[in-house]
C-alpha atoms as a PDB file:
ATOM      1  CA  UNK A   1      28.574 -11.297   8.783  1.00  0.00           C
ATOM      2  CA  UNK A   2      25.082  -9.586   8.100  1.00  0.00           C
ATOM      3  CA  UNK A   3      23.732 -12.568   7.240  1.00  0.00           C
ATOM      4  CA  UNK A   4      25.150 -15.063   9.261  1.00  0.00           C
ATOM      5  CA  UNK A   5      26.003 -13.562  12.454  1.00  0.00           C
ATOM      6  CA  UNK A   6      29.638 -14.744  11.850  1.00  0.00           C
ATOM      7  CA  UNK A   7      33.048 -13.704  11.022  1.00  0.00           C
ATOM      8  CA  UNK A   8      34.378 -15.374   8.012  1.00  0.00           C
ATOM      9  CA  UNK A   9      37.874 -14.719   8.709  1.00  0.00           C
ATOM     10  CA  UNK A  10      38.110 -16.162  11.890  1.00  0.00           C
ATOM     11  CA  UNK A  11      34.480 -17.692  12.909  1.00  0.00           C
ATOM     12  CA  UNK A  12      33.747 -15.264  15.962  1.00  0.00           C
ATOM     13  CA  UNK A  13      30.472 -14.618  16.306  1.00  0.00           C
ATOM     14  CA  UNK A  14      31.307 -11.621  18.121  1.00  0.00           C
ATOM     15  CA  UNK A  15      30.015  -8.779  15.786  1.00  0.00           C
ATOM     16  CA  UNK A  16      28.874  -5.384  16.044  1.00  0.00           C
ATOM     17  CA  UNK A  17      27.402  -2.566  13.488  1.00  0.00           C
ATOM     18  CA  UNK A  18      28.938   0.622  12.987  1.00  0.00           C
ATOM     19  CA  UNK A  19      25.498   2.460  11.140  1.00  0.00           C
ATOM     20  CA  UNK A  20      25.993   4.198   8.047  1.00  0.00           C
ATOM     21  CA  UNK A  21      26.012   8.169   8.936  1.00  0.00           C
ATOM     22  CA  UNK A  22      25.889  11.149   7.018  1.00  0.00           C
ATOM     23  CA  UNK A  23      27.179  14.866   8.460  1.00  0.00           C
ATOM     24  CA  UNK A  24      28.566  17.811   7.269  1.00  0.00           C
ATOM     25  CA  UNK A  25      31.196  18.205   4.728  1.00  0.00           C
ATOM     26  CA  UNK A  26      30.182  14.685   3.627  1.00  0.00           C
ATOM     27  CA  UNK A  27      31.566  13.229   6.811  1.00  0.00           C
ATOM     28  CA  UNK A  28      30.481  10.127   7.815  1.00  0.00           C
ATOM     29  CA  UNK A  29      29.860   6.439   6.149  1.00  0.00           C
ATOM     30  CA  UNK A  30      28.360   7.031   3.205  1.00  0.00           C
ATOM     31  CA  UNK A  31      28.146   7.312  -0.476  1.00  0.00           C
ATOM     32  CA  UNK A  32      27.614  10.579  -2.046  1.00  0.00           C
ATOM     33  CA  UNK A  33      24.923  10.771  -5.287  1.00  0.00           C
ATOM     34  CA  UNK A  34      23.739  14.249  -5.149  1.00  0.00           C
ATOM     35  CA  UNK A  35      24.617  18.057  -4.047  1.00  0.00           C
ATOM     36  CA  UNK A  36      23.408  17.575  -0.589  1.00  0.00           C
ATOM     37  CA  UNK A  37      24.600  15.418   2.506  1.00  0.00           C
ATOM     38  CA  UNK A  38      20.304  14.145   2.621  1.00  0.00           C
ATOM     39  CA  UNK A  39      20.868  12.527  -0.958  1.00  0.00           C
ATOM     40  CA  UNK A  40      24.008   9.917   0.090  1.00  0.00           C
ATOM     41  CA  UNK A  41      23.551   6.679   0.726  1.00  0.00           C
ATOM     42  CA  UNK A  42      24.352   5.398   3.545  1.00  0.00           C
ATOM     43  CA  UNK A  43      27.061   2.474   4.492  1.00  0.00           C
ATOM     44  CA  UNK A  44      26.596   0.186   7.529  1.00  0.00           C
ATOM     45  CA  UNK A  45      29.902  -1.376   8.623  1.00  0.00           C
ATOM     46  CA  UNK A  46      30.016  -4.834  10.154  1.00  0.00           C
ATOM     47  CA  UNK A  47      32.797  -5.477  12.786  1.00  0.00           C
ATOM     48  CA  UNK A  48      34.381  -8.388  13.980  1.00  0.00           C
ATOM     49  CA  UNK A  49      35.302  -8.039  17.675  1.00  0.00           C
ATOM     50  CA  UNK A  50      38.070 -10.290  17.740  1.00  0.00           C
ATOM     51  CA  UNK A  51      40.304 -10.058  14.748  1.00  0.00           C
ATOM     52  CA  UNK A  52      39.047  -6.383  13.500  1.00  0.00           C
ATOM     53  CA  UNK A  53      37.325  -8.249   9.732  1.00  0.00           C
ATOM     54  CA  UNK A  54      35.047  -5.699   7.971  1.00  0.00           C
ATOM     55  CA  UNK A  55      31.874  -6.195   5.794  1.00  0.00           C
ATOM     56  CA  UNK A  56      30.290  -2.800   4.443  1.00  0.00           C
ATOM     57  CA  UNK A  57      26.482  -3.205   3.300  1.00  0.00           C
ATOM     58  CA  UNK A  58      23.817  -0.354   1.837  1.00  0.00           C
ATOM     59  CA  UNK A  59      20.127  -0.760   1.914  1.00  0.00           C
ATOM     60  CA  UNK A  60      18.848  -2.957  -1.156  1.00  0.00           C
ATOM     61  CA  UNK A  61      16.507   0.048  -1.779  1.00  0.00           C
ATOM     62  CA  UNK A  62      19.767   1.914  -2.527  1.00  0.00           C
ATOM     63  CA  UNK A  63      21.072  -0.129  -5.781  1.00  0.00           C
ATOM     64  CA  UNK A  64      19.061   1.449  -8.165  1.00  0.00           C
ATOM     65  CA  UNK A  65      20.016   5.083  -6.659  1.00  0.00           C
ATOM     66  CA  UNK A  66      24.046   3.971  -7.247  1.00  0.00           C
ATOM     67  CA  UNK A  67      23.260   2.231 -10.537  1.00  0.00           C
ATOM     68  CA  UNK A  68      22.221   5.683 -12.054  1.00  0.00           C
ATOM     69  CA  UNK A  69      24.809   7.381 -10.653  1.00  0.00           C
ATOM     70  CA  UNK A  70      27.985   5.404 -11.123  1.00  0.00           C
ATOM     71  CA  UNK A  71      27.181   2.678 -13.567  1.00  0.00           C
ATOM     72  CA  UNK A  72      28.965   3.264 -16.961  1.00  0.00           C
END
C-alpha cells in the first residue's frame, strides 16, 4: 500500500497513514532498541479505509539499527 497507493486485499485505493510515534512508557508505534523512548524506531501504519487491511513500514535508514539489535 506504500508503494502502490492500493489495498491488496481488496483494491481500494482509499488509504491513510497512521505515523509511527514514540511517548512515554514506550507508548506509541514503535520499536524499542535502547534505554530511552528517543532511541526506538519508529513504525508507520498503512490503513485501508474500506476493509480495515494493515501494512506496517520503518524508515530504510532504520534496518541496520534493528539488525544489531535483534538479529541472532
Amino acid at each position: 500500500m506504500k508503494n502502490t497507493g492500493k489495498c491488496p486485499k481488496c483494491g481500494s485505493e482509499d488509504i491513510f497513514v497512521v505515523p509511527g510515534a514514540s511517548g512515554a512508557y514506550g507508548m506509541g508505534n514503535n520499536i524499542p532498541i535502547g534505554s530511552t523512548i528517543f532511541s526506538a524506531v519508529l513504525v508507520d501504519r498503512y490503513v485501508c479505509s474500506i476493509c480495515g487491511f494493515t501494512e506496517e513500514w520503518i524508515d530504510t535508514k532504520d534496518i541496520e539499527k534493528l539488525q544489531k539489535k535483534y538479529r541472532r
